[in-house]
Protein backbone atom coordinates (compact mmCIF):
# COMPACT_ATOMS: atom_id res chain seq x y z
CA UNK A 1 14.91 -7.02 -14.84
CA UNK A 2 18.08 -5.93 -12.83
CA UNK A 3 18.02 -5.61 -9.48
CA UNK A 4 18.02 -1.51 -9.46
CA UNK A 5 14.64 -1.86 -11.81
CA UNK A 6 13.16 -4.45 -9.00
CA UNK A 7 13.62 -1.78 -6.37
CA UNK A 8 12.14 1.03 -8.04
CA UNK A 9 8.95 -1.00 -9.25
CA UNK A 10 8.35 -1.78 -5.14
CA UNK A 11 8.88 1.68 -4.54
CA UNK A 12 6.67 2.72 -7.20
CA UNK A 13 4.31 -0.11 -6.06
CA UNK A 14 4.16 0.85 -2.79
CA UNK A 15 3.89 4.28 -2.82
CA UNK A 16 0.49 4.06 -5.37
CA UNK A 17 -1.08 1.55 -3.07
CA UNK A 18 -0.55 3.00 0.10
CA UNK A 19 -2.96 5.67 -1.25
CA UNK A 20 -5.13 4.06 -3.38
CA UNK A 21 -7.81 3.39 -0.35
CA UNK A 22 -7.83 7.02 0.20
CA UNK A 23 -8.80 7.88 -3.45
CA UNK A 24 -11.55 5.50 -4.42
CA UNK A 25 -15.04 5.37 -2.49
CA UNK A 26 -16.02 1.78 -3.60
CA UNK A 27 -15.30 -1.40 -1.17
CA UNK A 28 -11.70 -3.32 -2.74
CA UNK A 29 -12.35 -0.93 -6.54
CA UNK A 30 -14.81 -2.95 -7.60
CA UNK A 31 -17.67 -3.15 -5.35
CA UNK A 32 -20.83 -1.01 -4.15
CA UNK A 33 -20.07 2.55 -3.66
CA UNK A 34 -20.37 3.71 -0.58
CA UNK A 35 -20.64 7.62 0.30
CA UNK A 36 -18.70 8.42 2.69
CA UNK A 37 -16.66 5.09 2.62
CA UNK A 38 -15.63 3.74 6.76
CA UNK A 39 -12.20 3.93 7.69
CA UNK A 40 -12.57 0.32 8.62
CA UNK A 41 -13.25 -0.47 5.01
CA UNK A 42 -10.13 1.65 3.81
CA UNK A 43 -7.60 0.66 7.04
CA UNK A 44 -8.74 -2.93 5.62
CA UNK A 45 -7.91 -2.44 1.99
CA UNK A 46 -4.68 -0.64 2.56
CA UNK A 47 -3.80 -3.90 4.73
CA UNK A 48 -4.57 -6.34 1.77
CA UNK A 49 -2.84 -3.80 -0.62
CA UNK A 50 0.15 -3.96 1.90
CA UNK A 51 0.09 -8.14 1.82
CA UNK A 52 0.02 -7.61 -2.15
CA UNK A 53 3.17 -5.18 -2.29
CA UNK A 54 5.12 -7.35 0.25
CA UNK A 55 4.21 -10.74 -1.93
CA UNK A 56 5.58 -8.77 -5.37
CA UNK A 57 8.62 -7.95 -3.49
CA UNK A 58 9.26 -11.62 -2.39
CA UNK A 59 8.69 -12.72 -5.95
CA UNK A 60 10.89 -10.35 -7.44
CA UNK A 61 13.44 -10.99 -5.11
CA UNK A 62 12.87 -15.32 -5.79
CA UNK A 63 13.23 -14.09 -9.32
CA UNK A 64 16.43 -12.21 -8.90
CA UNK A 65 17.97 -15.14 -6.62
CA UNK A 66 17.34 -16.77 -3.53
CA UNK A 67 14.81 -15.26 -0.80
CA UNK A 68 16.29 -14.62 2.40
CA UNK A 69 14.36 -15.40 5.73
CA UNK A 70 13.22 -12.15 7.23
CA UNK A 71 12.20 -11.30 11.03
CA UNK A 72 9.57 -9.80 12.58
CA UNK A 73 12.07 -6.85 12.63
CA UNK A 74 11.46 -6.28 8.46
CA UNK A 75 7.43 -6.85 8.70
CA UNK A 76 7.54 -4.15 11.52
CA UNK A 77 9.59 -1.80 9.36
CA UNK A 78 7.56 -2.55 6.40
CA UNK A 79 4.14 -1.36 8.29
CA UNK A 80 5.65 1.58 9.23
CA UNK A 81 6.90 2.85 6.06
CA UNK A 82 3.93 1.76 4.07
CA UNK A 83 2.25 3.55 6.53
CA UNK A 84 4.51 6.77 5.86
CA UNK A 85 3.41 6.60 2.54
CA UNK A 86 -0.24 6.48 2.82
CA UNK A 87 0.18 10.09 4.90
CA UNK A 88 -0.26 12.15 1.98
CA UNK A 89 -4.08 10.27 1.03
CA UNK A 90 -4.88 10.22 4.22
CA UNK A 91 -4.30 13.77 4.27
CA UNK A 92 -6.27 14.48 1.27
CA UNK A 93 -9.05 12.28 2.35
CA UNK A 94 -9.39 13.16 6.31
CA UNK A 95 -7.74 16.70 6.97
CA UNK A 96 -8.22 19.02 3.66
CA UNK A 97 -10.70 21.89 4.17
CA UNK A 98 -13.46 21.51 1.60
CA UNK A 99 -15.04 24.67 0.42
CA UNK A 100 -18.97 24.35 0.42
């Protein structure tokens, strides 16, 4: 895999799992359902989703070369936009109008 490929899988990789505790009402996909779900449980999954697309993009990049050191500056950044990308489930989930 080239590096161009490597970039869009993160992207792609990222973008999915930033949602994916917005869309699914049991605990880590697997456990009990809950109805309604906490926002603890879901801010806590999107966090271990977040350590899993930051450890694929570290391997990809070991696998394309050598891994550079990176500061707290990139982890900060990386929050942020992960957290950019989670905006449109956390719109779905929190601030749509339901009709009843």
């Amino acid at each position: 895999m080239d590096q161009s490929a490597s970039i869009w899988v993160i992207v792609i990789a990222a973008a999915v799992a930033a949602n994916l505790p917005f869309f699914s009402e049991r605990v880590f996909f697997v456990g009990p359902v809950q109805h309604p779900k906490r926002l603890a449980w879901r801010l806590l999954e999107w966090l271990v989703l977040l350590g899993l697309v930051l450890a694929l993009g570290m391997g990809l990049e070991a696998r394309l070369g050598q891994r550079h050191a990176q500061g707290w500056e990139f982890y900060v950044v990386a929050v942020c936009l992960f957290a950019t990308l989670a905006f449109p489930g956390f719109v779905w989930r929190y601030l749509r109008r339901r009709h009843r």
